[in-house]
Protein backbone atom coordinates (compact mmCIF):
# COMPACT_ATOMS: atom_id res chain seq x y z
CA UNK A 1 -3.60 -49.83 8.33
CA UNK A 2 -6.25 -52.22 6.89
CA UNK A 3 -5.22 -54.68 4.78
CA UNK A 4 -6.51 -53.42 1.35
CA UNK A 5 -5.25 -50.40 2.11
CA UNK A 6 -1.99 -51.70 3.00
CA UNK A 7 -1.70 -53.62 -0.17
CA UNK A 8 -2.24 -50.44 -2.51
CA UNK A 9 0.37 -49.11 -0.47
CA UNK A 10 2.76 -51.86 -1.03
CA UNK A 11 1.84 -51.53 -5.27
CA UNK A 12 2.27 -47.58 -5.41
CA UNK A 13 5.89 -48.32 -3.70
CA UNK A 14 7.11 -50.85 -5.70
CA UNK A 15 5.66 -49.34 -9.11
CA UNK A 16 7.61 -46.04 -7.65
CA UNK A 17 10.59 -48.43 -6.85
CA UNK A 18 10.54 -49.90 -10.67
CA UNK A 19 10.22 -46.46 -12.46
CA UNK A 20 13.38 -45.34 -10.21
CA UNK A 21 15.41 -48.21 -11.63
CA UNK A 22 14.32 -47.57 -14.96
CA UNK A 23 15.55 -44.12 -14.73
CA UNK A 24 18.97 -45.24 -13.29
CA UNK A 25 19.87 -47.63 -16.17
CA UNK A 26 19.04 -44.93 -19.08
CA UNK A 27 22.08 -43.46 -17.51
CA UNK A 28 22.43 -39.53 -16.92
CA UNK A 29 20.89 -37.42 -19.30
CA UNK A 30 21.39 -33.25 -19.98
CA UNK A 31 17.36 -32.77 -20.28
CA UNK A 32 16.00 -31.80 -17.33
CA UNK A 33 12.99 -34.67 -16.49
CA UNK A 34 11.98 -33.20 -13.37
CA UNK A 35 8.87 -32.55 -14.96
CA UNK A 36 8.11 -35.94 -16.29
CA UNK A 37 9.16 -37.70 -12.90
CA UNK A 38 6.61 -35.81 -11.38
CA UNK A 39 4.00 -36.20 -13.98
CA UNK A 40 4.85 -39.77 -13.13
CA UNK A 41 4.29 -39.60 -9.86
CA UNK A 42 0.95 -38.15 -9.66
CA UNK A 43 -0.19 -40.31 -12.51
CA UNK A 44 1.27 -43.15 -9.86
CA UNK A 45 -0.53 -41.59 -7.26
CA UNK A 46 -4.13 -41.18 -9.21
CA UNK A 47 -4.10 -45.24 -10.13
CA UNK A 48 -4.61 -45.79 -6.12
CA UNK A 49 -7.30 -43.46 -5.82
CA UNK A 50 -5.98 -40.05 -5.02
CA UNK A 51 -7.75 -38.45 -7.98
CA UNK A 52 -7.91 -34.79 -8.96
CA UNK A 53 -10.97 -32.61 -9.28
CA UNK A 54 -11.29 -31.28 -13.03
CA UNK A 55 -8.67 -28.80 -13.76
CA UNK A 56 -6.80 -29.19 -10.59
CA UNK A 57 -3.42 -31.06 -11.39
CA UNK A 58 -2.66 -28.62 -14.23
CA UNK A 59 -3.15 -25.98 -12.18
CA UNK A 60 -1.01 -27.67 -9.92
CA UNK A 61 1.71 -28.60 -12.31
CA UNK A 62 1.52 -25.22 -14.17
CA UNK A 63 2.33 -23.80 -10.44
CA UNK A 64 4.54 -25.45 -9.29
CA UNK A 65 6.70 -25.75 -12.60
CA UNK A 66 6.83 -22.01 -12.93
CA UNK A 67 9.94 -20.61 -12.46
CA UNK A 68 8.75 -17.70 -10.45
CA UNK A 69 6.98 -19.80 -7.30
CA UNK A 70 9.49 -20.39 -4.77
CA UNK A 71 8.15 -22.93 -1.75
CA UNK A 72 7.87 -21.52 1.22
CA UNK A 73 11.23 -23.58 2.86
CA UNK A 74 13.14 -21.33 0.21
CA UNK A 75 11.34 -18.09 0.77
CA UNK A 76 13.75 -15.47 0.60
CA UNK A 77 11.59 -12.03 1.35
CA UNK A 78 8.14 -11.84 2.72
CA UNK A 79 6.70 -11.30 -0.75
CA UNK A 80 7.89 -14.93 -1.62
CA UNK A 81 6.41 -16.07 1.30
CA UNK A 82 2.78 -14.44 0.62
CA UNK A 83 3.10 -15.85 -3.24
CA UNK A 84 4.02 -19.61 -1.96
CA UNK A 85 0.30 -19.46 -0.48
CA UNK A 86 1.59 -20.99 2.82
CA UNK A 87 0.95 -18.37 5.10
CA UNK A 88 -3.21 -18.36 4.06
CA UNK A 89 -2.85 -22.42 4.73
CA UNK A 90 -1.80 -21.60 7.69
CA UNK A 91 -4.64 -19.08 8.73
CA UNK A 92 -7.24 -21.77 7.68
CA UNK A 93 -5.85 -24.41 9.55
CA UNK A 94 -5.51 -22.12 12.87
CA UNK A 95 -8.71 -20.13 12.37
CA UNK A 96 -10.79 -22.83 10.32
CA UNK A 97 -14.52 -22.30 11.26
CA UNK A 98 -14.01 -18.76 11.81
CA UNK A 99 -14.87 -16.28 9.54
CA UNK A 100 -13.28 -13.24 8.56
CA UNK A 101 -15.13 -10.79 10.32
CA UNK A 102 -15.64 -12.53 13.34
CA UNK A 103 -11.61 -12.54 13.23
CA UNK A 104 -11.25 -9.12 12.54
CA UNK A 105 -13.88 -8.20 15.65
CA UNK A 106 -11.20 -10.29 17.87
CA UNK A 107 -7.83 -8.95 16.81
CA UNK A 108 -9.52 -5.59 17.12
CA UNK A 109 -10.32 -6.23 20.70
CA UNK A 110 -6.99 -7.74 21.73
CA UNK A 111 -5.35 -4.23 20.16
CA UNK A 112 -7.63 -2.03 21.85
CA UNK A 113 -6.77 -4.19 25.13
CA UNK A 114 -3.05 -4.43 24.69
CA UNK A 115 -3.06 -0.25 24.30
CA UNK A 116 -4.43 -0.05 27.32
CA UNK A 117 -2.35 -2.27 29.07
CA UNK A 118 -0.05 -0.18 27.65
CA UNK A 119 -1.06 3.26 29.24
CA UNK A 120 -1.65 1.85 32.23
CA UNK A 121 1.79 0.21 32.36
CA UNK A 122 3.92 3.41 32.22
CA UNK A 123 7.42 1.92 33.03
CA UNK A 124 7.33 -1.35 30.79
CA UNK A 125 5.27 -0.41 27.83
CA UNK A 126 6.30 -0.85 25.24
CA UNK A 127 6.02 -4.73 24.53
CA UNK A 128 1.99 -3.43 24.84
CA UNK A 129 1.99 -0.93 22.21
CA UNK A 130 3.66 -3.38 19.93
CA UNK A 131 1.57 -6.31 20.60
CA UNK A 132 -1.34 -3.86 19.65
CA UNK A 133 0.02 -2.76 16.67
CA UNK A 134 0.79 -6.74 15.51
CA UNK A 135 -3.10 -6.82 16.36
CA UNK A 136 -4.62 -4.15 14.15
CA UNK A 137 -2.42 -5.09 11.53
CA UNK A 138 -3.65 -8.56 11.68
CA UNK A 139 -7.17 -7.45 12.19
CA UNK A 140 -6.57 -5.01 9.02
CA UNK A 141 -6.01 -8.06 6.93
CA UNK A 142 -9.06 -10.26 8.10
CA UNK A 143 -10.69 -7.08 7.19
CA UNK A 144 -10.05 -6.47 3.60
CA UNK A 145 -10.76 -10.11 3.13
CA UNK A 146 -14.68 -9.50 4.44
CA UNK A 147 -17.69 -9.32 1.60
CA UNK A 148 -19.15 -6.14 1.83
CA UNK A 149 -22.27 -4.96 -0.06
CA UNK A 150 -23.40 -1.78 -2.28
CA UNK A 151 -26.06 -1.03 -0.11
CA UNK A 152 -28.18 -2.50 2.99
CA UNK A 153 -31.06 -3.63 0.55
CA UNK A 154 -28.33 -6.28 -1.04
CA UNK A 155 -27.56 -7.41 2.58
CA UNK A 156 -29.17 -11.49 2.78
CA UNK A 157 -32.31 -12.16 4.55
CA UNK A 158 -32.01 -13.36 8.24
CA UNK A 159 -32.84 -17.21 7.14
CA UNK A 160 -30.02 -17.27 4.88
CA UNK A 161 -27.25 -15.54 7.23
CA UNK A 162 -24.77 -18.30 8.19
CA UNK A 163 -23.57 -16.52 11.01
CA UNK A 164 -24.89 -13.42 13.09
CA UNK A 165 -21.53 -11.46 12.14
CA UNK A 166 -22.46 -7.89 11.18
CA UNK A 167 -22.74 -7.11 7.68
CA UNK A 168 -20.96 -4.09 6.07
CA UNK A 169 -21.56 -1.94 3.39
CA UNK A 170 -18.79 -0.94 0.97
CA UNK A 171 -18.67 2.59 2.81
CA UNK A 172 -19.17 1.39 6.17
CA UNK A 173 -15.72 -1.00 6.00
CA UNK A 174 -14.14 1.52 4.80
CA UNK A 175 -14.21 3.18 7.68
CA UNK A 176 -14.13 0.34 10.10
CA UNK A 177 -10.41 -0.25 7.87
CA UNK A 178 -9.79 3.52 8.04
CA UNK A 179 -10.53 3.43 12.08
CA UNK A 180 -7.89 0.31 12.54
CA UNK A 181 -5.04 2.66 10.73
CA UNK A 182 -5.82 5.50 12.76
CA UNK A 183 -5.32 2.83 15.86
CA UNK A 184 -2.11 1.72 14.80
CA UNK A 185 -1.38 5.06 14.33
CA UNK A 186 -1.68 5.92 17.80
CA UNK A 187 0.48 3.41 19.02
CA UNK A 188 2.80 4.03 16.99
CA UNK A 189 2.65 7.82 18.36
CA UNK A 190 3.13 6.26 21.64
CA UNK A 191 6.27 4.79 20.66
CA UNK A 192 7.46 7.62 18.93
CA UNK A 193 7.84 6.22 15.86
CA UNK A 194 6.69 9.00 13.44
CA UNK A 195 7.08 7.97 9.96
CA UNK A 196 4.86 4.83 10.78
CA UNK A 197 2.35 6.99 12.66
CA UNK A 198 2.61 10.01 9.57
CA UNK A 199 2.02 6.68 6.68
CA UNK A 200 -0.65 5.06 8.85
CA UNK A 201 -2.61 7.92 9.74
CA UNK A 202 -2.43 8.74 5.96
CA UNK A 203 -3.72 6.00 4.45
CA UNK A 204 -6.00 5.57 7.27
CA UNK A 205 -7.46 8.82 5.34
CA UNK A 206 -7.09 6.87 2.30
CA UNK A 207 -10.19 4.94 3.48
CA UNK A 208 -12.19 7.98 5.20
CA UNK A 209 -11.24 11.65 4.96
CA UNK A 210 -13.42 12.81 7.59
CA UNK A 211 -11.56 10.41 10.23
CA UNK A 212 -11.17 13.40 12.11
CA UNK A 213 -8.57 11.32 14.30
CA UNK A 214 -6.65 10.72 11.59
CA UNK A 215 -6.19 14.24 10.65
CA UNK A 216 -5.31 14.99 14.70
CA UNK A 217 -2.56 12.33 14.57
CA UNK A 218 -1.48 12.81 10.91
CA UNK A 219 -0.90 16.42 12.78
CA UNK A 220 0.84 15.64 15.63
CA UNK A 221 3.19 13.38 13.47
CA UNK A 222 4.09 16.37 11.19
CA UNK A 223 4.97 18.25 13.99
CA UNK A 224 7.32 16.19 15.54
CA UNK A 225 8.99 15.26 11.99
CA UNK A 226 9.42 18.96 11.95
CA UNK A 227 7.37 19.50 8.38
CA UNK A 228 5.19 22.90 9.78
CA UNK A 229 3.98 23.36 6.31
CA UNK A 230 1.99 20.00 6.30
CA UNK A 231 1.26 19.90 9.52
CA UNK A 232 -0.31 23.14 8.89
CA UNK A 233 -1.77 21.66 6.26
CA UNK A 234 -3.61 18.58 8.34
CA UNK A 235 -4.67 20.89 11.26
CA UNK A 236 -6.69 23.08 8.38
CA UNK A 237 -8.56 19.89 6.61
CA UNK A 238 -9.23 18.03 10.10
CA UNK A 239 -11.09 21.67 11.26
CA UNK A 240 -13.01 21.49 7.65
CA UNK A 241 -13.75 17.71 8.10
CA UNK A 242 -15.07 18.71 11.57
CA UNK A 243 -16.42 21.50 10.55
CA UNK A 244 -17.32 22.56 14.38
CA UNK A 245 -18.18 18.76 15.94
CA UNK A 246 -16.20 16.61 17.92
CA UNK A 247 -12.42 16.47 16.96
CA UNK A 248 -12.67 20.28 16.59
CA UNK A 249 -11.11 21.34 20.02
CA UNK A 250 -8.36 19.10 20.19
CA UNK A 251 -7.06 20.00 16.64
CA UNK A 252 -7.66 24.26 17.76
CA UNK A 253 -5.65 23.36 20.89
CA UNK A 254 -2.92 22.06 18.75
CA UNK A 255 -3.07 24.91 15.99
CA UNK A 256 -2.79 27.62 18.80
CA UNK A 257 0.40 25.65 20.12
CA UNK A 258 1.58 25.42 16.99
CA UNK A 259 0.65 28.68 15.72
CA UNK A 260 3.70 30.42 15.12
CA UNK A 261 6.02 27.72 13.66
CA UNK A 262 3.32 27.08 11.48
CA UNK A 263 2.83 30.70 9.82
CA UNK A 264 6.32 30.69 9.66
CA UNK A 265 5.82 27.94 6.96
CA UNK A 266 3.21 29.94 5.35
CA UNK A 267 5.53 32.85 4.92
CA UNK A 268 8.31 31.00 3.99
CA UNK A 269 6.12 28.85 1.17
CA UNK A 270 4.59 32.22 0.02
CA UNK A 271 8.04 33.91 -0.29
CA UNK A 272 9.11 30.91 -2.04
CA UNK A 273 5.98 31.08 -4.57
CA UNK A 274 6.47 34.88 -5.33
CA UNK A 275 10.07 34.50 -6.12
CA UNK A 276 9.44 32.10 -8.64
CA UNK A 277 6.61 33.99 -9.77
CA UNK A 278 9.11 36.91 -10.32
CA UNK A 279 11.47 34.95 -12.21
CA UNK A 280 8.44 33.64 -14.60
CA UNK A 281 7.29 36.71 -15.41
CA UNK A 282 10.97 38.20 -16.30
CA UNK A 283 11.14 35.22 -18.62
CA UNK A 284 7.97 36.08 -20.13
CA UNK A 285 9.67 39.76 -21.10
CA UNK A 286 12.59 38.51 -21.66
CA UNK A 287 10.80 35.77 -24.68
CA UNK A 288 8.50 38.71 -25.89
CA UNK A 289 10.90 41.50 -26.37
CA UNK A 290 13.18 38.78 -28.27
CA UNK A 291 10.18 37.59 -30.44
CA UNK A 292 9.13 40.83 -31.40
CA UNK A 293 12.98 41.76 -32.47
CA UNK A 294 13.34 39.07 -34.22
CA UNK A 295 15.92 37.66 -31.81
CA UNK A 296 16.18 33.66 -31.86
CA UNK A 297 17.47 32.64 -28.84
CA UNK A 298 18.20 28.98 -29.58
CA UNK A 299 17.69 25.60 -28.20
CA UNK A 300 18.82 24.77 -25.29
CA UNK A 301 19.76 21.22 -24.18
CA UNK A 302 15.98 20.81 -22.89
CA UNK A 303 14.05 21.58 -25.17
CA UNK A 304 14.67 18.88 -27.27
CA UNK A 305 11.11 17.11 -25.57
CA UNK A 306 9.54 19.98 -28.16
CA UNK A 307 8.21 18.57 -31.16
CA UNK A 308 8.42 19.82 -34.87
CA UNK A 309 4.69 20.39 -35.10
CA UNK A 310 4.97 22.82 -31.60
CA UNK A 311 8.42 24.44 -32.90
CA UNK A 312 6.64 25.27 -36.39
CA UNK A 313 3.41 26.89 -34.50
CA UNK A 314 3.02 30.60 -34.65
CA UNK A 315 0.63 30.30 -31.49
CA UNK A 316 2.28 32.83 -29.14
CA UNK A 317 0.86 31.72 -26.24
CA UNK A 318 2.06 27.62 -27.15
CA UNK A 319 5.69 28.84 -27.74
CA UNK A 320 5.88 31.17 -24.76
CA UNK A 321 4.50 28.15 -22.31
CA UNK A 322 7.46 25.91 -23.81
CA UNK A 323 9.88 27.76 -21.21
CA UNK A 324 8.49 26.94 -18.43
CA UNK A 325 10.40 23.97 -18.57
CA UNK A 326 13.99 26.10 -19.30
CA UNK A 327 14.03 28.40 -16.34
CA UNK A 328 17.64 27.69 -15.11
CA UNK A 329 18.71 27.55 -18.85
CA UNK A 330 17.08 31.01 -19.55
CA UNK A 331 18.08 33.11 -16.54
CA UNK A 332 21.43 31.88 -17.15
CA UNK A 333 21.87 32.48 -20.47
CA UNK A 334 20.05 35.84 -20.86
CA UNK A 335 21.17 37.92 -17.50
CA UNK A 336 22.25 40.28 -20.17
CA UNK A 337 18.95 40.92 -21.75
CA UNK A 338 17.34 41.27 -18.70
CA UNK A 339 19.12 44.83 -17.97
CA UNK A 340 16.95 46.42 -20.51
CA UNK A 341 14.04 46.39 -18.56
């Protein structure tokens, strides 16, 4: 340490060591003067030359005197730990010079190469399929933080790229972000983890409907979570997203596998939708022959959400939709009426 610097080192310590005695002799105190020990400090701190940038140490006291910003030693869940900032110091100390896309390029890599270390590792897999879903996560995240563009006319010149990382339009990360989903879905398949697989595969969708992998996995993830209906349901949209091009065999393949569990469903949802058309309609009669009788049949503990202005409206058709809402009270309360028809 050079000797000037050594000196202002000596003057910030004792002027510290003089404020500390200062606050011992005004004896304890019940205000809390954290705040203006601190202020103190940095004010200390700025007199040797370790000045602030305009702005920047009230943005750092109004951070970290907030009540809600926990430091990162005291972390608690890993939403504290995002909020305390530490974990993107981190990244830009590890990966500084790197930008995000050539980041996201590499952890893409390393997950494509840990699945297939995993399939070609059939007894002790597992640690693979993991690692490569830690990588497209983490590639996933380097990914939303890329700049993408409207359009390939607002993409910089050539003289003015910094890097030769490709650019991205708006669209086209989408579905780079939608592909890396649809990855992790996968190996999540291959650990049988199905709820993971079903959420990643959906919002891999999120990002591009016409992933047609997505829709095949999404599928396959139904199935073995036993829900026919909706994997019914993703075998028909992945065929329309397809609509005859590649994705289109594997997902008929599946659908003729699957075929009768799956109309099963269908029959079971379209019983399910006639019966309660059945009982809709004997409401209907049941409200019409009553109105034109003159026959009030009273409120019933729901319909208290209808408002004076609805219950005074002679519109038919706005008083007869009110009981959609009152099935179970109706049907109980009116078996009797019913009989008549």
């Amino acid at each position: 340490m050079s000797c000037d610097k050594a000196q202002r080192h000596d003057e910030l310590m004792n002027h510290m060591a003089r404020e500390k005695a200062k606050w011992v002799e005004e004896g304890d105190s019940d205000e809390d003067t954290t705040d203006g020990i601190l202020n103190q400090a940095i004010e200390a701190a700025i007199a040797q030359g370790k000045g602030w940038k305009d702005g920047e140490k009230e943005a750092y006291m109004a951070r970290i005197c907030d009540d809600d910003n926990i430091p990162a030693l005291f972390a608690t869940s890993q939403e504290d730990l995002e909020n305390s900032g530490i974990a993107d110091a981190f990244s830009s100390l590890v990966y500084e010079g790197e930008s995000p896309t050539s980041l996201m390029l590499s952890f893409k890599k390393k997950g494509n190469d840990s699945f297939v270390c995993g399939t070609k590792n059939k007894a002790k897999n597992v640690q693979y399929y993991r690692d490569a879903i830690n990588r497209y996560y983490e590639a996933i995240a380097w990914a939303k933080k890329i700049i993408a563009f409207d359009s390939p006319d607002d993409f910089p010149p050539e003289s003015e790229r910094k890097s030769d990382d490709p650019l991205y339009t708006k669209g086209q990360l989408n579905e780079v972000i939608s592909s890396l989903y649809a990855n992790a879905a996968m190996a999540h398949l291959q650990l049988r983890n199905w709820g993971y697989a079903r959420d990643n595969s959906l919002t891999a969708l999120e990002y591009n409907d016409k992933n047609i992998k997505s829709w095949y996995r999404l599928a396959k993830a139904y199935k073995e979570l036993g829900d026919w209906e909706a994997c019914g349901g993703a075998i028909h949209h992945g065929l329309e997203a397809a609509n005859g091009g590649a994705g289109s065999d594997e997902l008929k393949r599946l659908e003729r596998t699957l075929d009768s569990r799956i109309r099963t469903a269908k029959l079971q949802k379209q019983k399910r939708e006639r019966a309660r058309a059945e009982r809709v309609s004997n409401v209907k009669k049941v409200w019409k022959w009553c109105n034109e009788n003159c026959i009030q049949l009273g409120r019933v503990p729901l319909v208290a959400s209808v408002t004076d202005e609805e219950e005074n409206d002679a519109n038919s058709e706005v008083q007869e939709n009110r009981w959609h809402h009152h099935h179970p009270h109706t049907v109980s309360n009116l078996k009797s009426v019913l009989t008549i028809f």
